[in-house]
PDB file of N, CA and C in Angstrom:
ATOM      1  N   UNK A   1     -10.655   7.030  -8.952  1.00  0.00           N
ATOM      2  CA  UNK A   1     -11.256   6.383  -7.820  1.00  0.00           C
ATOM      3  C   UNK A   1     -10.532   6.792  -6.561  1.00  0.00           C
ATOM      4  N   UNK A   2     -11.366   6.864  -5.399  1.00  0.00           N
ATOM      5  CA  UNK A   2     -10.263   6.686  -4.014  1.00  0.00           C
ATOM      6  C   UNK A   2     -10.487   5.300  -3.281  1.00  0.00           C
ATOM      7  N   UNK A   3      -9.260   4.962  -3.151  1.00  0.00           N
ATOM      8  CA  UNK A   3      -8.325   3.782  -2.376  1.00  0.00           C
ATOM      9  C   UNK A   3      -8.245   4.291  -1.229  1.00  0.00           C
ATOM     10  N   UNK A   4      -9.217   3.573  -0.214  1.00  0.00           N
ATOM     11  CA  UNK A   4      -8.602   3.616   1.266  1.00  0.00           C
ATOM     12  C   UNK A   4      -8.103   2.249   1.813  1.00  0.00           C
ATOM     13  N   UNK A   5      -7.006   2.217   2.599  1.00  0.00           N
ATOM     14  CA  UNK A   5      -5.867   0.906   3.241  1.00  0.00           C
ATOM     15  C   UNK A   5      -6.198   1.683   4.571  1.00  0.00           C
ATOM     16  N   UNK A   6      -6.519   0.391   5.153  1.00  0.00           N
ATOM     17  CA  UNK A   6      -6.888   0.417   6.554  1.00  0.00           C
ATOM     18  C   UNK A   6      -5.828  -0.867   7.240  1.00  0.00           C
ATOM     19  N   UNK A   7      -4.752  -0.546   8.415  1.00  0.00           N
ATOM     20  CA  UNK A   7      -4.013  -1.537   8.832  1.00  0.00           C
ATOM     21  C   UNK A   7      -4.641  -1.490  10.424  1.00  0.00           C
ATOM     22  N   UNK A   8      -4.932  -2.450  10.778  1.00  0.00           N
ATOM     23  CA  UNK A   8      -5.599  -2.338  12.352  1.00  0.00           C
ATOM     24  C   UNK A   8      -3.833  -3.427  12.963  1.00  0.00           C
ATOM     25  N   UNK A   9      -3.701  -2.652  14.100  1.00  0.00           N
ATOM     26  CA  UNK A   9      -2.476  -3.219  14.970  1.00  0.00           C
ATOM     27  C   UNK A   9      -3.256  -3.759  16.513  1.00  0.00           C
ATOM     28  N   UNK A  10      -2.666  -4.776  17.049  1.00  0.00           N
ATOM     29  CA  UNK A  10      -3.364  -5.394  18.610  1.00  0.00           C
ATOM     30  C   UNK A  10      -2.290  -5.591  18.990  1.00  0.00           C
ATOM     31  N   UNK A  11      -2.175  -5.164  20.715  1.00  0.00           N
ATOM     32  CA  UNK A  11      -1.268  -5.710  21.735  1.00  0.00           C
ATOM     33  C   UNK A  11      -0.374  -6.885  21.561  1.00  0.00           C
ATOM     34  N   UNK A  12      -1.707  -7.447  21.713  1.00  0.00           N
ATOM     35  CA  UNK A  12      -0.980  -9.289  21.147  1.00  0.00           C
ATOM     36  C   UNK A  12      -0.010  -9.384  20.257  1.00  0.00           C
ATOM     37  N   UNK A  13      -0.286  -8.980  19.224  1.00  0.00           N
ATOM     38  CA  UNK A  13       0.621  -9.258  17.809  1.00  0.00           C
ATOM     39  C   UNK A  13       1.945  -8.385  17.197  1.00  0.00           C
ATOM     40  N   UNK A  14       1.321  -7.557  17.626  1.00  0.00           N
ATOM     41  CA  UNK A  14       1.963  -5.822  17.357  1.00  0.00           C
ATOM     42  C   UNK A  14       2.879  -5.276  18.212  1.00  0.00           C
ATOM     43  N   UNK A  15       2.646  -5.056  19.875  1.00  0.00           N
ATOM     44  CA  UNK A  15       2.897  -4.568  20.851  1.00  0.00           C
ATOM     45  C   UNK A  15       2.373  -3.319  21.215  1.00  0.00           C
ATOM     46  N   UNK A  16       1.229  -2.812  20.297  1.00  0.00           N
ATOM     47  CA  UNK A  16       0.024  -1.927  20.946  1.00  0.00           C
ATOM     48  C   UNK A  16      -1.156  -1.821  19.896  1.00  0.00           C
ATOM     49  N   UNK A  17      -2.067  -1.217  20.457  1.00  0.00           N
ATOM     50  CA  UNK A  17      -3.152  -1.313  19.874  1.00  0.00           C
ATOM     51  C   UNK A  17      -3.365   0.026  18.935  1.00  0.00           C
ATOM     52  N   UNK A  18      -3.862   0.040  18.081  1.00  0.00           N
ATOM     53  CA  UNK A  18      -4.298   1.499  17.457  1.00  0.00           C
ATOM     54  C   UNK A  18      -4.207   1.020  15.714  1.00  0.00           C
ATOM     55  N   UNK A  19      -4.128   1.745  14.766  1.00  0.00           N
ATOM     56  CA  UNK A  19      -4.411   1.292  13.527  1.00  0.00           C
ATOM     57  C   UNK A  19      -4.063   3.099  12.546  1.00  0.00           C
ATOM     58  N   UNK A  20      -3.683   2.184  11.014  1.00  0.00           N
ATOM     59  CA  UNK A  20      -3.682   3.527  10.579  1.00  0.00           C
ATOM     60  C   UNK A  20      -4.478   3.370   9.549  1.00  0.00           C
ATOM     61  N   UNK A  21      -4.589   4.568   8.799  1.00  0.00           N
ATOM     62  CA  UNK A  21      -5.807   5.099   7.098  1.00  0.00           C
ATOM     63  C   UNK A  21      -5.111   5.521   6.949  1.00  0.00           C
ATOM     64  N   UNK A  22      -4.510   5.183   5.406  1.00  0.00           N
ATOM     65  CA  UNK A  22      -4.138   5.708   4.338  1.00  0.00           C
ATOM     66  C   UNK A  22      -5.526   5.938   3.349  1.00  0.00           C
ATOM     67  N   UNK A  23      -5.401   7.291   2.637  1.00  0.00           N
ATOM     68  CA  UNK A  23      -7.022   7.789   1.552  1.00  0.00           C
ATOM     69  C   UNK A  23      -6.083   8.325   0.579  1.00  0.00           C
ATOM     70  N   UNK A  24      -5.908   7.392  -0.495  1.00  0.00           N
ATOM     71  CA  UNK A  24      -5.586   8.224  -1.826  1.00  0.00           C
ATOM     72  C   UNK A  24      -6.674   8.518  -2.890  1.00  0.00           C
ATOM     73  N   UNK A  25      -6.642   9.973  -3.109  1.00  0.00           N
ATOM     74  CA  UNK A  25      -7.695  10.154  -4.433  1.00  0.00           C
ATOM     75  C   UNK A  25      -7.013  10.081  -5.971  1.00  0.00           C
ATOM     76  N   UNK A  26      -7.882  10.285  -6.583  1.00  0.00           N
ATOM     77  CA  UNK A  26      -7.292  10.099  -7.706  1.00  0.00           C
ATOM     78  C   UNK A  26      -6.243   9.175  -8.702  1.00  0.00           C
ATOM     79  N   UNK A  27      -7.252   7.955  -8.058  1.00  0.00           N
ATOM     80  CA  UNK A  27      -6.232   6.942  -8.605  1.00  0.00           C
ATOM     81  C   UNK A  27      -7.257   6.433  -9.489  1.00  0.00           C
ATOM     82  N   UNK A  28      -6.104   6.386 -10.633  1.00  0.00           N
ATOM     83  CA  UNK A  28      -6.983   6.150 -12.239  1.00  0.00           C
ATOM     84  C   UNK A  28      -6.235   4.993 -12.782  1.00  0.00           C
ATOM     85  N   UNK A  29      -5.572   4.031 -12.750  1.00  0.00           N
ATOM     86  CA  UNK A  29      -4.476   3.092 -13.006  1.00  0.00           C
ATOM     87  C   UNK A  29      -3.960   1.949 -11.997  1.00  0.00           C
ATOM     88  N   UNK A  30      -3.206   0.978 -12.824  1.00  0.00           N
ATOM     89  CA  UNK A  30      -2.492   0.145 -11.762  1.00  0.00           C
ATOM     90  C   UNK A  30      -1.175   0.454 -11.466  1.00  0.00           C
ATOM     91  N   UNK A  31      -0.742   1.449 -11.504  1.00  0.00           N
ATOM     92  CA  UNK A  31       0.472   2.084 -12.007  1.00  0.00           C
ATOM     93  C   UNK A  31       0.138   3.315 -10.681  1.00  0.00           C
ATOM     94  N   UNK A  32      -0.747   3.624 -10.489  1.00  0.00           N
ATOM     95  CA  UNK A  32      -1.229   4.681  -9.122  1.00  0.00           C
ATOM     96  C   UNK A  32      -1.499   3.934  -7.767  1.00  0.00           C
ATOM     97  N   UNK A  33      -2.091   2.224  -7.736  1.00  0.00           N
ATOM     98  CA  UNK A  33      -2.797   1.555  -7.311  1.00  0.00           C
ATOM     99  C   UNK A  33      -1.193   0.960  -6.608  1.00  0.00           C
ATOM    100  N   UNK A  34      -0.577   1.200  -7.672  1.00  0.00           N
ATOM    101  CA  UNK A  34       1.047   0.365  -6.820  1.00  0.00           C
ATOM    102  C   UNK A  34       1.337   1.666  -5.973  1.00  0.00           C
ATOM    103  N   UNK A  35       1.704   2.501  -6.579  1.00  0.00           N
ATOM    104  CA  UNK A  35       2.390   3.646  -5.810  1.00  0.00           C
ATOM    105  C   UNK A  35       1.714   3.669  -4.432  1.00  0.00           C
ATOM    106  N   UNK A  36       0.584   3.626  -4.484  1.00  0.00           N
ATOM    107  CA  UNK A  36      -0.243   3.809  -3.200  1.00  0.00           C
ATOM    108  C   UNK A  36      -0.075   2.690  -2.160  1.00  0.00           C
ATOM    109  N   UNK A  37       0.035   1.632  -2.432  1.00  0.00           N
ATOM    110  CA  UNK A  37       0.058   0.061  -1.984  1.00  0.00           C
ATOM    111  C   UNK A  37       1.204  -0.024  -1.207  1.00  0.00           C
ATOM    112  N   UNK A  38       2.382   1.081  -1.946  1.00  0.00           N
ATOM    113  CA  UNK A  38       4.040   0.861  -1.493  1.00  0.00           C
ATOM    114  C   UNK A  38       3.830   1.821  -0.471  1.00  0.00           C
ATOM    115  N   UNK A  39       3.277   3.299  -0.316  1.00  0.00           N
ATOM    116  CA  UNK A  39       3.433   3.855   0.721  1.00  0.00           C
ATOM    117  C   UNK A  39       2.742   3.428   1.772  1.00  0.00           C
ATOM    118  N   UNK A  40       1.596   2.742   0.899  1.00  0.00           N
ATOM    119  CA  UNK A  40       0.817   2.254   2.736  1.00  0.00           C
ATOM    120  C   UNK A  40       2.059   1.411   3.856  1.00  0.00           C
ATOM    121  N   UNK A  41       2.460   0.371   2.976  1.00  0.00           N
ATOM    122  CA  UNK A  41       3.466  -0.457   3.415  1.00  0.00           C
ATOM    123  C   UNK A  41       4.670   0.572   4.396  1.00  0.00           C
ATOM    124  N   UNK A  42       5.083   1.827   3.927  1.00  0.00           N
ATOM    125  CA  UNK A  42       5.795   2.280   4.788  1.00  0.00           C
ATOM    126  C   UNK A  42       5.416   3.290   5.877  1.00  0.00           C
ATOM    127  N   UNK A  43       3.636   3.172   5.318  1.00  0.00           N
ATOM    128  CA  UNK A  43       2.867   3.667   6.714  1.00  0.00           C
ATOM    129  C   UNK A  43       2.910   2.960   7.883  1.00  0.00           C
ATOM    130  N   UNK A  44       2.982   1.434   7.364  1.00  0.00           N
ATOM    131  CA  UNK A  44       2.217   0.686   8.029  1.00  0.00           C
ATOM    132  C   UNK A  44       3.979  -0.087   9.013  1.00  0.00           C
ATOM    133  N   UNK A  45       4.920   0.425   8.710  1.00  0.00           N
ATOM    134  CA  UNK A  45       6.383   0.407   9.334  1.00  0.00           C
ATOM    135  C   UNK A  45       7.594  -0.509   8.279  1.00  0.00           C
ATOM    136  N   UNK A  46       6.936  -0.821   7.185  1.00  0.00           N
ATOM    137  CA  UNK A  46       7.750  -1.228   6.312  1.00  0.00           C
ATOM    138  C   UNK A  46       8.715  -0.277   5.843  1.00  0.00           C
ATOM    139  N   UNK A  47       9.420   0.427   6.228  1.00  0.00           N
ATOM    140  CA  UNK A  47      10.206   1.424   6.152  1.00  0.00           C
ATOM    141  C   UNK A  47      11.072   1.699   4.843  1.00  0.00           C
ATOM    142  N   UNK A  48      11.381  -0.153   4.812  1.00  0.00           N
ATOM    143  CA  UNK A  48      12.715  -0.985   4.026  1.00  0.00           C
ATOM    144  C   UNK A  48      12.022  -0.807   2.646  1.00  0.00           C
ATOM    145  N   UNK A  49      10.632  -0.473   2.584  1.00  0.00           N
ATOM    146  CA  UNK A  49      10.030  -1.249   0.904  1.00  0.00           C
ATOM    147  C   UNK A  49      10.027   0.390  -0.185  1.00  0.00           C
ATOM    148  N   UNK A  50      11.018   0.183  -1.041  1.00  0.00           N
ATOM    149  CA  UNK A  50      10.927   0.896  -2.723  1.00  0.00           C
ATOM    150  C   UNK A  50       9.819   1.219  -2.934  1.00  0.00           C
ATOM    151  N   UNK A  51       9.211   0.315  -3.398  1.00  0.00           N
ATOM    152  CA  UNK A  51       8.260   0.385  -4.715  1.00  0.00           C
ATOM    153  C   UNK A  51       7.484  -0.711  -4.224  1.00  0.00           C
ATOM    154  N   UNK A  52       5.607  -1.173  -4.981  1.00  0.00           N
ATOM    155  CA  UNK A  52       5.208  -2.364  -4.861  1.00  0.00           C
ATOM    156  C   UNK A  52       5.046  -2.452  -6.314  1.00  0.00           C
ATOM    157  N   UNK A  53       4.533  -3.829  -6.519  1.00  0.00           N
ATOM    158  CA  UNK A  53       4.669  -4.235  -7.600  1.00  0.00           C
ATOM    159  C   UNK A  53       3.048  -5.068  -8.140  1.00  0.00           C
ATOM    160  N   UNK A  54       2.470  -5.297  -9.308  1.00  0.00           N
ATOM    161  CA  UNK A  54       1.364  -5.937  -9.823  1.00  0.00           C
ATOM    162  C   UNK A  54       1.813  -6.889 -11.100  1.00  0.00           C
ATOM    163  N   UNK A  55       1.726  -7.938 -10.798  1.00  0.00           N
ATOM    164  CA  UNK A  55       1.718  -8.746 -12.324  1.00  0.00           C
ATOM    165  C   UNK A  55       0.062  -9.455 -12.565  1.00  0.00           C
ATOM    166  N   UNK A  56       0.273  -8.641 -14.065  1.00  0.00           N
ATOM    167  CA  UNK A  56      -0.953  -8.792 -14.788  1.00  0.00           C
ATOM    168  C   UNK A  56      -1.154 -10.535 -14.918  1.00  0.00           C
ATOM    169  N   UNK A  57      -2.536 -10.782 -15.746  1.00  0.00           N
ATOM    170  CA  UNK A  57      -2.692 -11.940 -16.164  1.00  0.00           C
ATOM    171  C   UNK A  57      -1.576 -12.277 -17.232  1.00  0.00           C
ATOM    172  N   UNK A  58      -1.422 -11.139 -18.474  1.00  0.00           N
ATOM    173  CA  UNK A  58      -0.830 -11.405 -19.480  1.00  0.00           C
ATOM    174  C   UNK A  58       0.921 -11.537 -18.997  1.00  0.00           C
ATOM    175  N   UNK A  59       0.800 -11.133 -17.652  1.00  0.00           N
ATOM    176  CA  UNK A  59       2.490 -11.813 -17.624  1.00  0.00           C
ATOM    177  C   UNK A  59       3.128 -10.040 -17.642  1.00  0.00           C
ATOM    178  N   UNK A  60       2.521  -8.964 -17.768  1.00  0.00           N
ATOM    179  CA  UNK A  60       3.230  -7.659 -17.540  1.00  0.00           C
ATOM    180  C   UNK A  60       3.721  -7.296 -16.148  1.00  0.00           C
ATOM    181  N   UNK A  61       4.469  -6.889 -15.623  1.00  0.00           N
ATOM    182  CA  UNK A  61       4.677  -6.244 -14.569  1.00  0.00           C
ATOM    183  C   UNK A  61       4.199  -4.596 -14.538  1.00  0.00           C
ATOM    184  N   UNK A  62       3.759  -4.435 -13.718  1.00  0.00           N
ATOM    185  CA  UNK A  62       3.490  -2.865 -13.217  1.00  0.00           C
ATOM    186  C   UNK A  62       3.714  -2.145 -11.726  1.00  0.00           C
ATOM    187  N   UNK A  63       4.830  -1.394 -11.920  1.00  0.00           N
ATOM    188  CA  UNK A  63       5.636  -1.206 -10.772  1.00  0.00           C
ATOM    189  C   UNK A  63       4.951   0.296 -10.266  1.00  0.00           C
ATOM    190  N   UNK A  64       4.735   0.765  -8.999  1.00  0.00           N
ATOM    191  CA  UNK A  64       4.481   2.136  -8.259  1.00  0.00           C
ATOM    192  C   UNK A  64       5.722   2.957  -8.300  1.00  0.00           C
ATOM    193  N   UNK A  65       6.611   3.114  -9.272  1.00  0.00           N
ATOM    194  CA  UNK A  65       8.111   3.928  -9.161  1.00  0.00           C
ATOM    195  C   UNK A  65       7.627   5.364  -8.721  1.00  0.00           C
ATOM    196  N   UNK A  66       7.597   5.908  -8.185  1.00  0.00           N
ATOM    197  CA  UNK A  66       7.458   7.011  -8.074  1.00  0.00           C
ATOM    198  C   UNK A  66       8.069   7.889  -9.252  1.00  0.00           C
TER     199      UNK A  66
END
C-alpha cells in the first residue's frame, strides 16, 4: 500500500505557516507502517524520536527499528 502523512503548520500555533508530505510506497506490514510513522515524526521536527511503536489488540508490540 502507499501511506501518505500530511502535517499542516499555522502562524498561530507553529510560528509559520506551510505544511509537509511524507509518501511511502510499499508498505506491506505494521512493522513498515511504524518505520514510516517514526520518520514522519522527524519530518515533522521531532528530531529526538528512535523508533514509533504499535500495540496490537493481543497485547504484541510492533516497533519501526529500522
Amino acid at each position: 500500500m502507499k501511506v501518505t502523512f500530511v502535517a499542516e503548520f499555522n502562524q498561530e500555533e507553529d510560528g509559520y505557516d506551510g505544511s509537509v508530505t511524507v509518501v511511502r510506497k510499499d508498505v506491506h506490514d505494521l512493522h513498515d507502517l511504524a518505520v514510516h510513522s517514526g520518520d514522519c515524526a522527524t519530518a515533522v521536527g521531532y528530531t529526538w524520536v528512535k523508533t514509533a511503536c504499535y500495540e496490537c489488540t493481543n497485547g504484541d508490540m510492533v516497533w519501526g527499528d529500522h
